[in-house]
C-alpha atoms as a PDB file:
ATOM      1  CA  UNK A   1     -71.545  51.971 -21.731  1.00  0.00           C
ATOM      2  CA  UNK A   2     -72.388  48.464 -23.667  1.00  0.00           C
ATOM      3  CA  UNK A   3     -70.177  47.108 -20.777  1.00  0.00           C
ATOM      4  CA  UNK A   4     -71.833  48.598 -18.096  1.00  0.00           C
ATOM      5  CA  UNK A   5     -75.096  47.628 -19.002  1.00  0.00           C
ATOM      6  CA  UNK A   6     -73.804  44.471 -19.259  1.00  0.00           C
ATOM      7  CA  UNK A   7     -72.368  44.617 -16.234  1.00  0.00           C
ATOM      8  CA  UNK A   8     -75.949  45.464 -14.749  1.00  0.00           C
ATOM      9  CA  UNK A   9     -77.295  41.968 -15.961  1.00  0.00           C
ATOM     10  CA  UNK A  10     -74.494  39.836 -14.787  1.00  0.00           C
ATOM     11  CA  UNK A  11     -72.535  41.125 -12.006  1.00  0.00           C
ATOM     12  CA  UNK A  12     -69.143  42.867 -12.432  1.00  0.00           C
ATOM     13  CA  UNK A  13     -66.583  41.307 -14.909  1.00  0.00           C
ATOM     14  CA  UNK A  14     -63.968  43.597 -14.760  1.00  0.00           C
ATOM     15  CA  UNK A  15     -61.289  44.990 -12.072  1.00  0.00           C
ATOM     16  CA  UNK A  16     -61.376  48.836 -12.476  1.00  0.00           C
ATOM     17  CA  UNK A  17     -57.627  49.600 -12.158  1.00  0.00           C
ATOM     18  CA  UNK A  18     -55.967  52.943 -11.539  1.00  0.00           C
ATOM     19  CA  UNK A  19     -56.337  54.965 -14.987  1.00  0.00           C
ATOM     20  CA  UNK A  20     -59.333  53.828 -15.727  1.00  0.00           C
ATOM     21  CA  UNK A  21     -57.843  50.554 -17.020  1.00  0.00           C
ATOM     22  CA  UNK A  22     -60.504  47.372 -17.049  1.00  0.00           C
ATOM     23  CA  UNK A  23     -58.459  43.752 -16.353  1.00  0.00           C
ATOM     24  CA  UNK A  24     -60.977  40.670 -17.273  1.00  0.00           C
ATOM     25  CA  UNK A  25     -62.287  39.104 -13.144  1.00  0.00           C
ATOM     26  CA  UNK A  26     -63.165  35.581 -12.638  1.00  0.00           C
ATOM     27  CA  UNK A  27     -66.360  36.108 -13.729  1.00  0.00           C
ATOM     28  CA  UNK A  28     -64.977  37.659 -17.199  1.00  0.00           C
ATOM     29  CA  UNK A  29     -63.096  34.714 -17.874  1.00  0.00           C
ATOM     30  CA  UNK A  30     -65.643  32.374 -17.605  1.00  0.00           C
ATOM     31  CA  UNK A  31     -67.638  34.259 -19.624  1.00  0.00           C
ATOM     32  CA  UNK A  32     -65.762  34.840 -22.544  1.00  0.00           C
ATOM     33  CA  UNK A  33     -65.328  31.615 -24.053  1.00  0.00           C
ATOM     34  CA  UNK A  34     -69.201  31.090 -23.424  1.00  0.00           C
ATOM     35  CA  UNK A  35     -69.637  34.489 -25.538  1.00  0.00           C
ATOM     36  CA  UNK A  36     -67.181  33.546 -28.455  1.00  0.00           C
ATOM     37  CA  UNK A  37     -69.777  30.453 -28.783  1.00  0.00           C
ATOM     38  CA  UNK A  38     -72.648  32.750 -28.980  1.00  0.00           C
ATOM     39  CA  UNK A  39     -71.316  35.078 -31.592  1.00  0.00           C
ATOM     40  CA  UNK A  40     -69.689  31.728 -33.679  1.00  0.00           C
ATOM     41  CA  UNK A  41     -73.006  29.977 -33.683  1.00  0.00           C
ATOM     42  CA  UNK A  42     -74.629  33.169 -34.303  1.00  0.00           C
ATOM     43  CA  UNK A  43     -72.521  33.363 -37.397  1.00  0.00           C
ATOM     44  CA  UNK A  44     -73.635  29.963 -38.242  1.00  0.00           C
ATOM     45  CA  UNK A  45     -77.366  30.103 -37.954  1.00  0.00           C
ATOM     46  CA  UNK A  46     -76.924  33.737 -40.129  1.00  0.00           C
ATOM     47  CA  UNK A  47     -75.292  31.787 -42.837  1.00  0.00           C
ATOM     48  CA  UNK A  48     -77.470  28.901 -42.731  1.00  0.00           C
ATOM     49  CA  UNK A  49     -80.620  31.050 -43.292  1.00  0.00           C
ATOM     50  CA  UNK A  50     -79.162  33.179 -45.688  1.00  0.00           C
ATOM     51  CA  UNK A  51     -78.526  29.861 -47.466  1.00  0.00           C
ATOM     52  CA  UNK A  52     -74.776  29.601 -47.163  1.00  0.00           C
ATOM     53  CA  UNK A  53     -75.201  26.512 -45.913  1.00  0.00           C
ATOM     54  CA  UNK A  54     -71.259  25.543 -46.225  1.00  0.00           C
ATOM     55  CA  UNK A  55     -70.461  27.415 -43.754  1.00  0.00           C
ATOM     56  CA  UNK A  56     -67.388  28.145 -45.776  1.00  0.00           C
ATOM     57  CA  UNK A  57     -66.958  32.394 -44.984  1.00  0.00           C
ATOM     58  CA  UNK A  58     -65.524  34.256 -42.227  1.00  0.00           C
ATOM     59  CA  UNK A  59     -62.008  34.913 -40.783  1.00  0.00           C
ATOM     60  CA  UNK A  60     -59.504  32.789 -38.853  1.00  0.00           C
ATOM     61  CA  UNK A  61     -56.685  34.268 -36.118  1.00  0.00           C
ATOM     62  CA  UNK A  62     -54.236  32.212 -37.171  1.00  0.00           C
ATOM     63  CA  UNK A  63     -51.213  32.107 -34.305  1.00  0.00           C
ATOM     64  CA  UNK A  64     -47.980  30.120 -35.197  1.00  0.00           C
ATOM     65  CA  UNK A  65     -44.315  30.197 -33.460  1.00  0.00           C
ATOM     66  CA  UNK A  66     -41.456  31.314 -35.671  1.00  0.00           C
ATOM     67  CA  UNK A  67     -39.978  28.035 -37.503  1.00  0.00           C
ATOM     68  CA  UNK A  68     -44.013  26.617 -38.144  1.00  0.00           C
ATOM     69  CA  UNK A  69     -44.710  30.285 -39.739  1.00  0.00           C
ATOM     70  CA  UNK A  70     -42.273  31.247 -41.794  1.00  0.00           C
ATOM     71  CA  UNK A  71     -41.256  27.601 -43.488  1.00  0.00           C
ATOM     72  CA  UNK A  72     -44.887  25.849 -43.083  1.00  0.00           C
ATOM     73  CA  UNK A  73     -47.729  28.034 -43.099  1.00  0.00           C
ATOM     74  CA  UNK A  74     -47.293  30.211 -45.478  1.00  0.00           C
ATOM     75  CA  UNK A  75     -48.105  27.480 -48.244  1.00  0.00           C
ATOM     76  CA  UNK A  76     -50.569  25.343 -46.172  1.00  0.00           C
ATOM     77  CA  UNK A  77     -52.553  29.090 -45.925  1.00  0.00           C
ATOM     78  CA  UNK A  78     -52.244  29.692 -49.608  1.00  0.00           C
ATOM     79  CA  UNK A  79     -53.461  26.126 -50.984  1.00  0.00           C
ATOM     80  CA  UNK A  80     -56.290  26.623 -48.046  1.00  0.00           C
ATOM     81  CA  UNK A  81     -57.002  30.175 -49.694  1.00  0.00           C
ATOM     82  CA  UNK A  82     -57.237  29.091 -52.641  1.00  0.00           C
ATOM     83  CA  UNK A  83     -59.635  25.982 -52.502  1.00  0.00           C
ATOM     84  CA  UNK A  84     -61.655  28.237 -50.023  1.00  0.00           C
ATOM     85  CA  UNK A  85     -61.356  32.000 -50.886  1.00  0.00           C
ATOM     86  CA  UNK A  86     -63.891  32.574 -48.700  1.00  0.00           C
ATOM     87  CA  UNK A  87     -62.039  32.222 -45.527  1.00  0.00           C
ATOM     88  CA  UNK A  88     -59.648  34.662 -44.696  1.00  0.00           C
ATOM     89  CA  UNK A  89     -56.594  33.685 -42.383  1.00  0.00           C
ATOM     90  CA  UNK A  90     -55.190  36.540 -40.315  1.00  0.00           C
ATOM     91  CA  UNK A  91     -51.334  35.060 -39.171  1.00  0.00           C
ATOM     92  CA  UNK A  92     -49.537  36.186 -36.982  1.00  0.00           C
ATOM     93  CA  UNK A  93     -45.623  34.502 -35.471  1.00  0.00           C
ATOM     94  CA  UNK A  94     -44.567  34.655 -31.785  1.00  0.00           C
ATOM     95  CA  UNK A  95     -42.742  32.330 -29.812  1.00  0.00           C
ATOM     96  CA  UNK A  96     -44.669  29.474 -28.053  1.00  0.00           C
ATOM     97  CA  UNK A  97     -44.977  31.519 -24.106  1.00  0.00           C
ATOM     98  CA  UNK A  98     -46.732  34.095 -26.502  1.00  0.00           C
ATOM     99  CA  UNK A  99     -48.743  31.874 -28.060  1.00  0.00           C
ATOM    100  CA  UNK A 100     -50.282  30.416 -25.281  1.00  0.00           C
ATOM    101  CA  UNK A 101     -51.144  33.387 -23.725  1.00  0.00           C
ATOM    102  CA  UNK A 102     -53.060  34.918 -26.517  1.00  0.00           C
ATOM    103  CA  UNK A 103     -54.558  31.363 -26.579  1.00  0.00           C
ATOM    104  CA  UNK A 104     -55.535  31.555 -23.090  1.00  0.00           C
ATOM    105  CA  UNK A 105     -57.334  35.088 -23.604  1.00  0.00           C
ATOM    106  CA  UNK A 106     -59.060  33.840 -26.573  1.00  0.00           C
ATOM    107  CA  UNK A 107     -57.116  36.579 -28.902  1.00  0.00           C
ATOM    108  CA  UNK A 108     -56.395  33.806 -31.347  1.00  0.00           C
ATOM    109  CA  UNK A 109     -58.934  31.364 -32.703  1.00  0.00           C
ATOM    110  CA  UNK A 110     -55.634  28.071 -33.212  1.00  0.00           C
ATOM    111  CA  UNK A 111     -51.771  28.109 -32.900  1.00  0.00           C
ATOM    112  CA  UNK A 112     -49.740  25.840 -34.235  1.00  0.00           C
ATOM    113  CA  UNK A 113     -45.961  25.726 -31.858  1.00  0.00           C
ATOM    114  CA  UNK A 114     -42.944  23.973 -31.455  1.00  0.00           C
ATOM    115  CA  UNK A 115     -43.572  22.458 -27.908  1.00  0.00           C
ATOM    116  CA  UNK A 116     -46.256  21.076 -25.734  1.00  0.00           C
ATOM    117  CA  UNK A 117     -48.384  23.753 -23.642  1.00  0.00           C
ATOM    118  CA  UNK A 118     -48.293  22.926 -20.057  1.00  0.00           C
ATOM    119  CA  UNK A 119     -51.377  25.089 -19.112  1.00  0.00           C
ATOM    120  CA  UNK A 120     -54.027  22.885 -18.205  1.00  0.00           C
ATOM    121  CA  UNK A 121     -57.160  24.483 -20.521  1.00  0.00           C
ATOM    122  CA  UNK A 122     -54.466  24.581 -23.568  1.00  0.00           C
ATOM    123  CA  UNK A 123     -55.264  21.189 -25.636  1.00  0.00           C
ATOM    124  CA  UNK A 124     -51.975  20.344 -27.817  1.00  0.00           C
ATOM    125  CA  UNK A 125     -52.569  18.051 -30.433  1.00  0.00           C
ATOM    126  CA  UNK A 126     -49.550  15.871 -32.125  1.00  0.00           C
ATOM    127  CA  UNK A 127     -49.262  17.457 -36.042  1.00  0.00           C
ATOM    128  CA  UNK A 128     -46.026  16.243 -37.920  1.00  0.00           C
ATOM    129  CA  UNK A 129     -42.149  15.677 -36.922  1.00  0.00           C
ATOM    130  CA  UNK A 130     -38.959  17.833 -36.886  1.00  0.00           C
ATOM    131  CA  UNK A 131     -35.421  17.486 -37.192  1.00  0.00           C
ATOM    132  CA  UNK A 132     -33.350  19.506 -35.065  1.00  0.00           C
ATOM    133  CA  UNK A 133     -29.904  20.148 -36.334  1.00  0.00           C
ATOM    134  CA  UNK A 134     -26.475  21.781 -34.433  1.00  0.00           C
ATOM    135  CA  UNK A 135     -25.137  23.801 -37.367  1.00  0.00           C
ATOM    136  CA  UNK A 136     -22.205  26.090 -38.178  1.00  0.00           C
ATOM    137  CA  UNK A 137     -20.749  28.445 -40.168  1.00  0.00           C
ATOM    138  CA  UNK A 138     -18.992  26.747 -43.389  1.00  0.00           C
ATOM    139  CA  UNK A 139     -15.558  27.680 -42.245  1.00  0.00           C
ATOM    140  CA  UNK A 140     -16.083  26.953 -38.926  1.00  0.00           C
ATOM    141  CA  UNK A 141     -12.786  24.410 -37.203  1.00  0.00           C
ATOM    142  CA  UNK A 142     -15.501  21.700 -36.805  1.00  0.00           C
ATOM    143  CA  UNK A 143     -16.892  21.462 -40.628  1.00  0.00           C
ATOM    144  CA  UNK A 144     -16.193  18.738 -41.876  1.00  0.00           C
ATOM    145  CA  UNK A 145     -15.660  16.136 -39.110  1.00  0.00           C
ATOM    146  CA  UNK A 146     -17.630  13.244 -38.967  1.00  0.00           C
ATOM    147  CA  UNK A 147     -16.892  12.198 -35.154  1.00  0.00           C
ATOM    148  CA  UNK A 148     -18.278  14.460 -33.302  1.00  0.00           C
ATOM    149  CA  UNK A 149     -19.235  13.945 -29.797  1.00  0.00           C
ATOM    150  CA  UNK A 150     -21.417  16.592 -27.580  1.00  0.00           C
ATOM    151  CA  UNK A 151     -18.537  16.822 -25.379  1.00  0.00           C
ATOM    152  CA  UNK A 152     -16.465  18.425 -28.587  1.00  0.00           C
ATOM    153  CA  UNK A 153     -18.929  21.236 -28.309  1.00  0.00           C
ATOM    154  CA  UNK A 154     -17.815  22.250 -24.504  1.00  0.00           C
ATOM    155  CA  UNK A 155     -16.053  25.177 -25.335  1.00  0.00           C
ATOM    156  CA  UNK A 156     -18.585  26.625 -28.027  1.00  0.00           C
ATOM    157  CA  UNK A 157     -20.261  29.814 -28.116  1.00  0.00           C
ATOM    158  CA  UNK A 158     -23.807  29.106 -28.797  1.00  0.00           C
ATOM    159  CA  UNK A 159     -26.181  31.446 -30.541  1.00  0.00           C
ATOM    160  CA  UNK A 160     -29.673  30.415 -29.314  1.00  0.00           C
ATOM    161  CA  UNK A 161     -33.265  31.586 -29.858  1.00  0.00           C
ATOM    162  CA  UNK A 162     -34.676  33.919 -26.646  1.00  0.00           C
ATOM    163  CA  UNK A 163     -36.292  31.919 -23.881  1.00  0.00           C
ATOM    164  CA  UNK A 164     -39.996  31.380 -24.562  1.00  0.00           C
ATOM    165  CA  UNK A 165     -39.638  29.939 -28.095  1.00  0.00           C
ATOM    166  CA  UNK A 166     -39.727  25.930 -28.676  1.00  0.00           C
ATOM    167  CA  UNK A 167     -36.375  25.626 -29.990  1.00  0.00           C
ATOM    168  CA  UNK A 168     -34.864  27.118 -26.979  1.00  0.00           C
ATOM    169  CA  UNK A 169     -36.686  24.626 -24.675  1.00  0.00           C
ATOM    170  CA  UNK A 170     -35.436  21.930 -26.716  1.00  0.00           C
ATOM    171  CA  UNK A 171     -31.662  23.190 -26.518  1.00  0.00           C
ATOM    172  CA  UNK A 172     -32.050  23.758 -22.295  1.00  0.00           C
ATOM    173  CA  UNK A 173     -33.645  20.064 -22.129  1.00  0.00           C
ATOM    174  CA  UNK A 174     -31.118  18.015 -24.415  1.00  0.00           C
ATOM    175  CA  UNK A 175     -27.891  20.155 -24.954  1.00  0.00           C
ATOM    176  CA  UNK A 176     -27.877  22.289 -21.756  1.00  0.00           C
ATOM    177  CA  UNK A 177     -28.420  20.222 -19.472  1.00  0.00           C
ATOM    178  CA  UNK A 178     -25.493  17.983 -20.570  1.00  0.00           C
ATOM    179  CA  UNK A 179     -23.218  20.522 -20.952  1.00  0.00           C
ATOM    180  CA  UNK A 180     -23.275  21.530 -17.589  1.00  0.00           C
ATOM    181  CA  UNK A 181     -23.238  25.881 -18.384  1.00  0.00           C
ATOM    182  CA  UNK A 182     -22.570  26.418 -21.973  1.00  0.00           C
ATOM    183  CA  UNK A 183     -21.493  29.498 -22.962  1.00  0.00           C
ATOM    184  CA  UNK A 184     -24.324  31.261 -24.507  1.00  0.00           C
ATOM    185  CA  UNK A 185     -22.982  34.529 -27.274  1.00  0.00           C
ATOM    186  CA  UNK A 186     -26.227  35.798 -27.867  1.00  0.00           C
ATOM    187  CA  UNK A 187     -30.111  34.912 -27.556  1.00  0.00           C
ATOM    188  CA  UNK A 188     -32.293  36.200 -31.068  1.00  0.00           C
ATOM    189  CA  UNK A 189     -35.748  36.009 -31.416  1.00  0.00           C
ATOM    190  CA  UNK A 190     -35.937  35.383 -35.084  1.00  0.00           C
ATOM    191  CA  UNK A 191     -34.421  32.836 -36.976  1.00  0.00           C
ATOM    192  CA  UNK A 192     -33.060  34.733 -39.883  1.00  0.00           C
ATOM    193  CA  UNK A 193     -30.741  37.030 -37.472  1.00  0.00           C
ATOM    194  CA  UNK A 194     -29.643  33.917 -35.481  1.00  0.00           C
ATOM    195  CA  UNK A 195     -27.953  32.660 -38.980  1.00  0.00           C
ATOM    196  CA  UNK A 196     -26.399  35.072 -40.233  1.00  0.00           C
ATOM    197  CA  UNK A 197     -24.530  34.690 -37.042  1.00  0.00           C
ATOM    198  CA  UNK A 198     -23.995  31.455 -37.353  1.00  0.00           C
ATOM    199  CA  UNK A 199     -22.452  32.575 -41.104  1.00  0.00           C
ATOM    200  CA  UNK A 200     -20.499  35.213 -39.853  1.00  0.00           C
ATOM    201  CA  UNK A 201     -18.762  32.584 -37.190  1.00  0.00           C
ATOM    202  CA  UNK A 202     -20.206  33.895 -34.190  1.00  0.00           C
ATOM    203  CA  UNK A 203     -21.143  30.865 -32.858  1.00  0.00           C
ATOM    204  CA  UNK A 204     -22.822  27.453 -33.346  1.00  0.00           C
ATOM    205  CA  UNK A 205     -26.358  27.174 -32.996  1.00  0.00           C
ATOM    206  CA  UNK A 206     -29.363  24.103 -32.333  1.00  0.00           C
ATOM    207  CA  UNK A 207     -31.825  24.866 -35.456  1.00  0.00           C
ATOM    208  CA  UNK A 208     -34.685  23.606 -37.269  1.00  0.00           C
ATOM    209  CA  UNK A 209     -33.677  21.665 -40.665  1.00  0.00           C
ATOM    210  CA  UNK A 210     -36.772  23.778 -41.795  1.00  0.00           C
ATOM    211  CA  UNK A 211     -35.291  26.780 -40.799  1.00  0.00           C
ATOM    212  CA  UNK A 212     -31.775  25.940 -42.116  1.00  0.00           C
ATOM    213  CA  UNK A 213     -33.034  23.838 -45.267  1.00  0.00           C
ATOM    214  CA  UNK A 214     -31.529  26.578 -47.784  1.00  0.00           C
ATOM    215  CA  UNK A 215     -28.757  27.664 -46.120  1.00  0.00           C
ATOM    216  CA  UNK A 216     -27.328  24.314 -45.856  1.00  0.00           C
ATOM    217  CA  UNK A 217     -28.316  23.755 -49.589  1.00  0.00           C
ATOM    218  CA  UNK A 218     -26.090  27.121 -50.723  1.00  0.00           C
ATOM    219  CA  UNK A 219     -23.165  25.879 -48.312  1.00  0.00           C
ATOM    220  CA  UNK A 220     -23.616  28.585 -46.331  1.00  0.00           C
ATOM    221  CA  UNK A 221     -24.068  26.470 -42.985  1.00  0.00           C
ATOM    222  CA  UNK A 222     -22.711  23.431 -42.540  1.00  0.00           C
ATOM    223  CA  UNK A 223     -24.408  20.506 -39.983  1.00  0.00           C
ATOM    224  CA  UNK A 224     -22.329  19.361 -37.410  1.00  0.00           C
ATOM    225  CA  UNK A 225     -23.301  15.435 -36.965  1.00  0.00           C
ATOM    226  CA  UNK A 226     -22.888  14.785 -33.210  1.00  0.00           C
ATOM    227  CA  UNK A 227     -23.272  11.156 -32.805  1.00  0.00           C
ATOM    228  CA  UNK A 228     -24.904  11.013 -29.366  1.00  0.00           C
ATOM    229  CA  UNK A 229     -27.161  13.525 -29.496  1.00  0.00           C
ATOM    230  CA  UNK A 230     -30.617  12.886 -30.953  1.00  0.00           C
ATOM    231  CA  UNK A 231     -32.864  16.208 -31.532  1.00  0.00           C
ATOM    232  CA  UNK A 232     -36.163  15.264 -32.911  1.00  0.00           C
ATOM    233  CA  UNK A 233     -39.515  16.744 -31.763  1.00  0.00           C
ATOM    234  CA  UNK A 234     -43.092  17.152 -32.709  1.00  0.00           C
ATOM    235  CA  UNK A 235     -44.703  20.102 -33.819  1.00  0.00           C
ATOM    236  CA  UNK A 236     -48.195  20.517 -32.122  1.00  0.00           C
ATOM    237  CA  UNK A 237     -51.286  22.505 -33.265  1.00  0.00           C
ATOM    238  CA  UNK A 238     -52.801  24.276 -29.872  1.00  0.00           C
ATOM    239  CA  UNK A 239     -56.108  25.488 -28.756  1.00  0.00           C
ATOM    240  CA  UNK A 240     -57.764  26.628 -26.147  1.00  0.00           C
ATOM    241  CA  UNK A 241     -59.989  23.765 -24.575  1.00  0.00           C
ATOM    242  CA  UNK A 242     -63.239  25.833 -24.060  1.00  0.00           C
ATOM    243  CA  UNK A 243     -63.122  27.153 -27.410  1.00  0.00           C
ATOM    244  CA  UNK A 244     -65.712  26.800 -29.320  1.00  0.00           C
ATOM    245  CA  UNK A 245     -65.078  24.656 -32.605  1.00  0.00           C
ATOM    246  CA  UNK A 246     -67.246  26.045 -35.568  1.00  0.00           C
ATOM    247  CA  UNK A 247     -67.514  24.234 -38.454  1.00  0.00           C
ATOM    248  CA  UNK A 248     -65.078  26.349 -40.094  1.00  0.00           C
ATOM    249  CA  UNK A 249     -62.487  26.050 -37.922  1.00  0.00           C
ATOM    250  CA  UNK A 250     -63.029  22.641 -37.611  1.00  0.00           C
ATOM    251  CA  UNK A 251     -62.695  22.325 -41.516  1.00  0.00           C
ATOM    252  CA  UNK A 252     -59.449  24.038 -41.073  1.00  0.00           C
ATOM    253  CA  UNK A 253     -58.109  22.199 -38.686  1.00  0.00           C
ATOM    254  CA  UNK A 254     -58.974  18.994 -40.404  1.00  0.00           C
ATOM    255  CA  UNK A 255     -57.469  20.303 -43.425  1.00  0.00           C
ATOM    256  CA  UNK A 256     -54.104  21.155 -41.753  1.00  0.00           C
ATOM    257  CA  UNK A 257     -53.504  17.391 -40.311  1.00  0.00           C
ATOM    258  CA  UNK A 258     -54.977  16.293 -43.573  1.00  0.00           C
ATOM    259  CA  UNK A 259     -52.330  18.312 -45.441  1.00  0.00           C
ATOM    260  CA  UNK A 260     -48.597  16.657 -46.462  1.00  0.00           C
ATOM    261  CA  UNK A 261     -47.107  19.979 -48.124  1.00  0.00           C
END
């Protein structure tokens, strides 16, 4: 009913769809990040009159892909918790396609992913370098060899994260495409499952050193040093460029690129 009323003062902003279902028109779209400003700044002037004048209460939607949110933000959310208890930070981990969807619809308030957004209203914005590493189980035939060339790595089978996620692009732009068609064993969407793969000789895989930092520590996985192949990358923080910036998200945000944990 709220809707339709709505509806009545600015035209129609939904598709009705078979089953009643309501998919977001033109006119939604352009609407909604104009609306997330009014109920932020209405937030703002509340809090300011009330004379909370640091702004510093509320929640976050906090969207990051799998290797950022389970190695980085974890800790960079608890330190922020704790100098700022007020703020609550809802996370959530998908793969970068997801991300920038939910960015896109304005489900999410920041992500933080593995690999530029091409959409044109997504604004990435350079955070901190990774090291990507080609690792393998410890008693894999290669451990151990110090000479390796990509081409050694022809006849692998490759245990890769799903399309969609940063990693993956990564492997498809440097390894793939040199490799001509590698032989891919399985795809797995989270990290965890795509080592204990790797352990149980499956495969080789292209990870994070973040994601493989205490594996390769126990000796569980072992880094295969190919000589000619250099995997670095940039980790980006993303957000939608007609969202609103509040001076609490702001203050996150600022925080974050501030932050060297």
């Amino acid at each position: 009913m709220a809707l339709g009323e709505l509806e009545k003062q600015l035209g129609f902003l939904f598709d009705r769809q078979q089953g009643h279902r309501m998919v977001m028109n033109e006119r939604g779209r352009v609407l909604l990040p104009m609306a997330n400003e009014v109920l932020t700044r209405s937030a703002e002037i509340e809090q300011h009159f009330t004379g909370k004048t640091d702004y510093m209460e509320g929640t976050l939607k906090v969207n990051a892909s799998s290797t950022i949110g389970n190695n980085l933000m974890p800790s960079l959310i608890g330190h922020y918790n704790r100098d700022f208890p007020g703020i609550q930070i809802s996370l959530s981990i998908d793969n970068t396609g997801i991300i920038a969807e939910r960015l896109l619809s304005f489900e999410i308030d920041i992500g933080f992913v593995e690999g530029i957004c091409l959409h044109p209203d997504i604004e990435t914005i350079e955070w901190r370098k990774d090291e990507l590493l080609i690792i393998a189980g410890a008693n894999h035939p290669l451990a151990g060899r110090q000479d390796l060339q990509l081409r050694d790595l022809e006849n692998e089978s490759w245990i890769l994260r799903e399309d969609g996620s940063g990693t993956r692009s990564l492997f498809d732009e440097l390894i793939a495409s040199r490799l001509g068609s590698p032989r891919i064993g399985m795809s797995l969407n989270r990290s965890e499952a795509l080592k204990q793969a790797v352990r149980a000789g499956l495969g080789v895989a292209c990870l994070s050193r973040l994601a493989a930092e205490i594996d390769l520590r126990r000796g569980d996985l072992v880094v295969l040093p190919v000589s000619d192949l250099v995997l670095e990358r940039y980790f980006y923080i993303a957000i939608h460029r007609k969202k609103f910036r509040g001076r609490m998200l702001q203050h996150f945000i600022d925080y974050i690129q501030a932050s060297k944990d």
